[in-house]
C-alpha atoms as a PDB file:
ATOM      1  CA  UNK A   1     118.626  80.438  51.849  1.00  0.00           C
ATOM      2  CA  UNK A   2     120.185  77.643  53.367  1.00  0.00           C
ATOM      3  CA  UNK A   3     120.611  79.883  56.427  1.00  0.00           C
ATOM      4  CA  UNK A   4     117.036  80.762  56.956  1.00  0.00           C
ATOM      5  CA  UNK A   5     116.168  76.998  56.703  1.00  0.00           C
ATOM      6  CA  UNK A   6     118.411  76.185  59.455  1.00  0.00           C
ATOM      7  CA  UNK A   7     117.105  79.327  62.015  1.00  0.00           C
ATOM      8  CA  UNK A   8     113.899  77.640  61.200  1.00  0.00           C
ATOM      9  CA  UNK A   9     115.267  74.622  62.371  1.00  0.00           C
ATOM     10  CA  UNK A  10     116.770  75.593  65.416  1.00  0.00           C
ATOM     11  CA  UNK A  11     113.889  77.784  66.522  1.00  0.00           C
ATOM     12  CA  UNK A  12     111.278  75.261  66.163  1.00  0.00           C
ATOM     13  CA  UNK A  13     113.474  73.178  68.365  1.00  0.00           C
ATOM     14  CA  UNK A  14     113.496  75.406  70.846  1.00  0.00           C
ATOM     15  CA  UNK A  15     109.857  76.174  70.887  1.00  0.00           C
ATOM     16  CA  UNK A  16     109.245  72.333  70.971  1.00  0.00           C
ATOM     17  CA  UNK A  17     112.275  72.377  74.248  1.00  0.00           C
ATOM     18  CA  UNK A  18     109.999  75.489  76.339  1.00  0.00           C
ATOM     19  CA  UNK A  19     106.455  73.603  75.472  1.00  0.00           C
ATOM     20  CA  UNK A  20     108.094  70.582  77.308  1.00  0.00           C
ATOM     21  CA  UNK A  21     109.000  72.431  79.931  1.00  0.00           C
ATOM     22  CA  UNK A  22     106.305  75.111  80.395  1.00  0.00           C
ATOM     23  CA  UNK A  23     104.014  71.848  80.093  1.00  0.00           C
ATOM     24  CA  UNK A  24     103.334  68.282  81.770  1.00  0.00           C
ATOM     25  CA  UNK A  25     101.165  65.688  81.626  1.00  0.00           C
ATOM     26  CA  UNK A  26     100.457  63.619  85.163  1.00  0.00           C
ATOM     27  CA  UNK A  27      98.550  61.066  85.091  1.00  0.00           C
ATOM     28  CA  UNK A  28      95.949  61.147  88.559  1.00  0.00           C
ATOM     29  CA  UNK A  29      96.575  57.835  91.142  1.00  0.00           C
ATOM     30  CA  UNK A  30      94.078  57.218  93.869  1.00  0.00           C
ATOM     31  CA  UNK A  31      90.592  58.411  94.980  1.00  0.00           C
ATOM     32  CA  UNK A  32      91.155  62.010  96.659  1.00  0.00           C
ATOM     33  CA  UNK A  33      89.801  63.897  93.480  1.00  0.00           C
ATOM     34  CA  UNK A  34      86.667  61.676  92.679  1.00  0.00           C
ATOM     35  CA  UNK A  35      83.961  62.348  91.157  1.00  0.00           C
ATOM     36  CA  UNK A  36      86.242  65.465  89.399  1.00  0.00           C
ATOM     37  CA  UNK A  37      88.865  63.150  88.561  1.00  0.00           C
ATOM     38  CA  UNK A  38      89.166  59.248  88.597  1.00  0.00           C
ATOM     39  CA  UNK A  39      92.413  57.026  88.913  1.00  0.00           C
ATOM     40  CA  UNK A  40      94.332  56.781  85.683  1.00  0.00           C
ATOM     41  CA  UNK A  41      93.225  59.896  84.045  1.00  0.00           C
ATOM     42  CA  UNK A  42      95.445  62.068  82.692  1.00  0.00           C
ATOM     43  CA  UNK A  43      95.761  65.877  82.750  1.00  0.00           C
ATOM     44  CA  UNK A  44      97.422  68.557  81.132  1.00  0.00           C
ATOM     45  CA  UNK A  45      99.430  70.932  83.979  1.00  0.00           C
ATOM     46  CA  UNK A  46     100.242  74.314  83.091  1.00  0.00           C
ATOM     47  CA  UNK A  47     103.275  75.028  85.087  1.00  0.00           C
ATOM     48  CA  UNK A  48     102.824  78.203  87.613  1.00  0.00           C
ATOM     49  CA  UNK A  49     103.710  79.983  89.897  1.00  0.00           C
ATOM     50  CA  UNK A  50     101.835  80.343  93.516  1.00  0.00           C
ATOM     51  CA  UNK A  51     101.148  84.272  92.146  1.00  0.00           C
ATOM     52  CA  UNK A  52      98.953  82.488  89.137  1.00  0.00           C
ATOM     53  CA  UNK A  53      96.553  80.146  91.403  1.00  0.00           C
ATOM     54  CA  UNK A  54      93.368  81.082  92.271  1.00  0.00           C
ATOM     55  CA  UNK A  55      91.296  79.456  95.144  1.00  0.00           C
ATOM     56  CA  UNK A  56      89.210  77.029  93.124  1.00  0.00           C
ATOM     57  CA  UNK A  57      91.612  75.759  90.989  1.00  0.00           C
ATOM     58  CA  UNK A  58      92.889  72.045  90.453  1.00  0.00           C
ATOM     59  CA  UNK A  59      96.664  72.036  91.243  1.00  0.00           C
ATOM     60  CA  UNK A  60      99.372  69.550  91.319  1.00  0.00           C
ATOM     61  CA  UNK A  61     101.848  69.601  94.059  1.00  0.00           C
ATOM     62  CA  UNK A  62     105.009  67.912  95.205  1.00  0.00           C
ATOM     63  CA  UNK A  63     104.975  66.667  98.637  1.00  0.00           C
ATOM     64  CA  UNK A  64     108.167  64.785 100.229  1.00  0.00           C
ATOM     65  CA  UNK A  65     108.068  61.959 102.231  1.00  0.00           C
ATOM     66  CA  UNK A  66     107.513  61.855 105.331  1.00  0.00           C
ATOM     67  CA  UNK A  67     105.922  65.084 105.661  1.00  0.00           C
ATOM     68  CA  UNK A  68     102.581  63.608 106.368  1.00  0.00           C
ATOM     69  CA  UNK A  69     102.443  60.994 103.009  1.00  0.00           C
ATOM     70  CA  UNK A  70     104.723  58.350 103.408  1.00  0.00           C
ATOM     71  CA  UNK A  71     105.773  58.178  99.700  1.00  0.00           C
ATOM     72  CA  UNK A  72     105.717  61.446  98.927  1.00  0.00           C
ATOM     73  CA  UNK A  73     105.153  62.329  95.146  1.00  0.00           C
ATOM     74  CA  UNK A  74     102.655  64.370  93.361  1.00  0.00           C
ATOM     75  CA  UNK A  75      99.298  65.115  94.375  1.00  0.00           C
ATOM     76  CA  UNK A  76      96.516  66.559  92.331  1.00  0.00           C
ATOM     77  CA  UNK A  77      94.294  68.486  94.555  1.00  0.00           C
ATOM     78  CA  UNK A  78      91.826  71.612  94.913  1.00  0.00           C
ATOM     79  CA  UNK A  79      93.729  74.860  95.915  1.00  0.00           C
ATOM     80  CA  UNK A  80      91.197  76.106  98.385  1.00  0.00           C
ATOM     81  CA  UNK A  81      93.142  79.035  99.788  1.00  0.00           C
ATOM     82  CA  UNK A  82      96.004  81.110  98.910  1.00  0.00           C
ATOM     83  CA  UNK A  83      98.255  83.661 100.276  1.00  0.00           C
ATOM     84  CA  UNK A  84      96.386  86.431 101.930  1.00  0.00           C
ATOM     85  CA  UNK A  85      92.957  84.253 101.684  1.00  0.00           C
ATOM     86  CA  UNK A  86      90.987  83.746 104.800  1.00  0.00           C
ATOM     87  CA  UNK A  87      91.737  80.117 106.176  1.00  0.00           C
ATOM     88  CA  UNK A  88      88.495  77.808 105.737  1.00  0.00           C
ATOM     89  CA  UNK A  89      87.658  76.239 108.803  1.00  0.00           C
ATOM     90  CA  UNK A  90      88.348  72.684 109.937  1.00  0.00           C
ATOM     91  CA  UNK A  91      92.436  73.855 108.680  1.00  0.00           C
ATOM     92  CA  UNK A  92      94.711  72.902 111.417  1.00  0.00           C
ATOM     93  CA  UNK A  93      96.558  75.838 110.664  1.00  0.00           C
ATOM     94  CA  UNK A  94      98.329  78.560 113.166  1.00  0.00           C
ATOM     95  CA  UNK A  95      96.808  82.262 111.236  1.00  0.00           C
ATOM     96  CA  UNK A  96      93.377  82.953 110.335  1.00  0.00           C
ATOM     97  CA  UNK A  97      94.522  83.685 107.005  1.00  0.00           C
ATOM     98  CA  UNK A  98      97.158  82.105 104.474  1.00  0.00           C
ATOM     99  CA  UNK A  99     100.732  83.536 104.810  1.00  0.00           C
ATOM    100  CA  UNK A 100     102.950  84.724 102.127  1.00  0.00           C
ATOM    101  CA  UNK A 101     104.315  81.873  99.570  1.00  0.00           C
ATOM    102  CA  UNK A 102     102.094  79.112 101.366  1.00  0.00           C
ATOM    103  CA  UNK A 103      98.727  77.162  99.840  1.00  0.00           C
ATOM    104  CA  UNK A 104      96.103  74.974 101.133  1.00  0.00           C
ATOM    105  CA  UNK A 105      94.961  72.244  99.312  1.00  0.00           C
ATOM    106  CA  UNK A 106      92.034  69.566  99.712  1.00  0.00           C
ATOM    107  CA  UNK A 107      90.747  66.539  97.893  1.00  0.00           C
ATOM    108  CA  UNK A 108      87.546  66.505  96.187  1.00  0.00           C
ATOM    109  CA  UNK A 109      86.942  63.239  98.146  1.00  0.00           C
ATOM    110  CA  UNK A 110      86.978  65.019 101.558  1.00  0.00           C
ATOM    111  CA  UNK A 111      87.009  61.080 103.316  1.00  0.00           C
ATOM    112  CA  UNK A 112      89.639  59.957 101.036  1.00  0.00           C
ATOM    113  CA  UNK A 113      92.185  62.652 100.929  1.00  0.00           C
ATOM    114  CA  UNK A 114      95.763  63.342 102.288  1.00  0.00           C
ATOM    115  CA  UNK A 115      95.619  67.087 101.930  1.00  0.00           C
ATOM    116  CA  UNK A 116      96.062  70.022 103.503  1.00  0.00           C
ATOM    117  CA  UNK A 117      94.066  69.168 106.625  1.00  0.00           C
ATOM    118  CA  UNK A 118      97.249  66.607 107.678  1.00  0.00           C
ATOM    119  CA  UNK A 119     100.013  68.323 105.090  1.00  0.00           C
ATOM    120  CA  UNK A 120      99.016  71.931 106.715  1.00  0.00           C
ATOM    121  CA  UNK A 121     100.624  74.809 104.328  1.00  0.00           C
ATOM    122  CA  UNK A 122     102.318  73.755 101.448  1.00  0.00           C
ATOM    123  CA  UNK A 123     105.460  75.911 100.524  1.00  0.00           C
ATOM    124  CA  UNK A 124     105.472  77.876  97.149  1.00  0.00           C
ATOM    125  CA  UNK A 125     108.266  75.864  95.890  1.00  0.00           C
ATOM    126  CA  UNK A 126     105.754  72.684  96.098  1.00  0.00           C
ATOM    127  CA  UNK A 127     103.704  74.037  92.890  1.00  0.00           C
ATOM    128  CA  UNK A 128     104.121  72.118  90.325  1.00  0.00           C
ATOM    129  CA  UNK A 129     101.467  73.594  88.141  1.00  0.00           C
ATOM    130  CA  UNK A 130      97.605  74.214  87.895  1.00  0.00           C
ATOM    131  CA  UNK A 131      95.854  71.505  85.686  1.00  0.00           C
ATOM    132  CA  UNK A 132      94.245  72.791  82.519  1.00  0.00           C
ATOM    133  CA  UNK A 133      92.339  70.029  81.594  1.00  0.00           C
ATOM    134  CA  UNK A 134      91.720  66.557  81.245  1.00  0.00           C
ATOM    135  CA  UNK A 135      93.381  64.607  78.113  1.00  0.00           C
ATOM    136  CA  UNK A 136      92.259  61.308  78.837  1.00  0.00           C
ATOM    137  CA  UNK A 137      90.921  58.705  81.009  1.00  0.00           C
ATOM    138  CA  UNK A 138      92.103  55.580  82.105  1.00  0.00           C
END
């Protein structure tokens, strides 16, 4: 008996150890996804692979310094095409359509955005997650 108890322990443990991992909270900063999303709200990120985003979806994305965002960091934007997707126009991009393990992101705020029309093609290994939904504004 006592040995069942503790399997239960250690397997709700672990459960507890992949939810924190499999999920994130991120809390949005700035104006690039207004009105969709304000400064301060928080959202719950599924993390994914690029294979799991669809154009449309809200992402979140790791961008290093210096590769067009000074501070680097997350962003939350729109994935707007994604490998083997036509590229939209206005994308200062090479191909007419999205390579392999590459996305293209914009803001919501098109005026207030550092996306993919300055960041070009984000790598694969960039995706953080896709965002799942809101949990709070603030």
């Amino acid at each position: 008996m006592i040995w069942v108890g503790l399997a239960a322990v250690v397997l709700g443990g672990a459960c507890v150890v992949l939810a924190r991992r499999r999920w994130l909270v991120v809390t949005v900063r700035g104006v690039s996804m207004e009105p969709t999303y304000r400064s301060g709200d928080r959202l719950l990120v599924r993390r994914s692979r690029l294979a799991a985003v669809r154009a449309g979806q809200v992402v979140v994305v790791q961008v290093e310094a210096g590769r067009g965002d000074p501070t680097g960091g997350r962003l939350v934007k729109r994935a707007v095409a994604v490998p083997g997707d036509p590229v939209p126009a206005a994308m200062p991009v090479p191909d007419p359509v999205v390579p392999s393990g590459r996305l293209l992101v914009l803001g919501d705020n098109l005026a207030r955005s550092n996306d993919s029309r300055r960041l070009g093609y984000l790598p694969a290994a960039a995706l953080i997650g896709v965002v799942l939904r809101p949990i709070g504004q603030g």
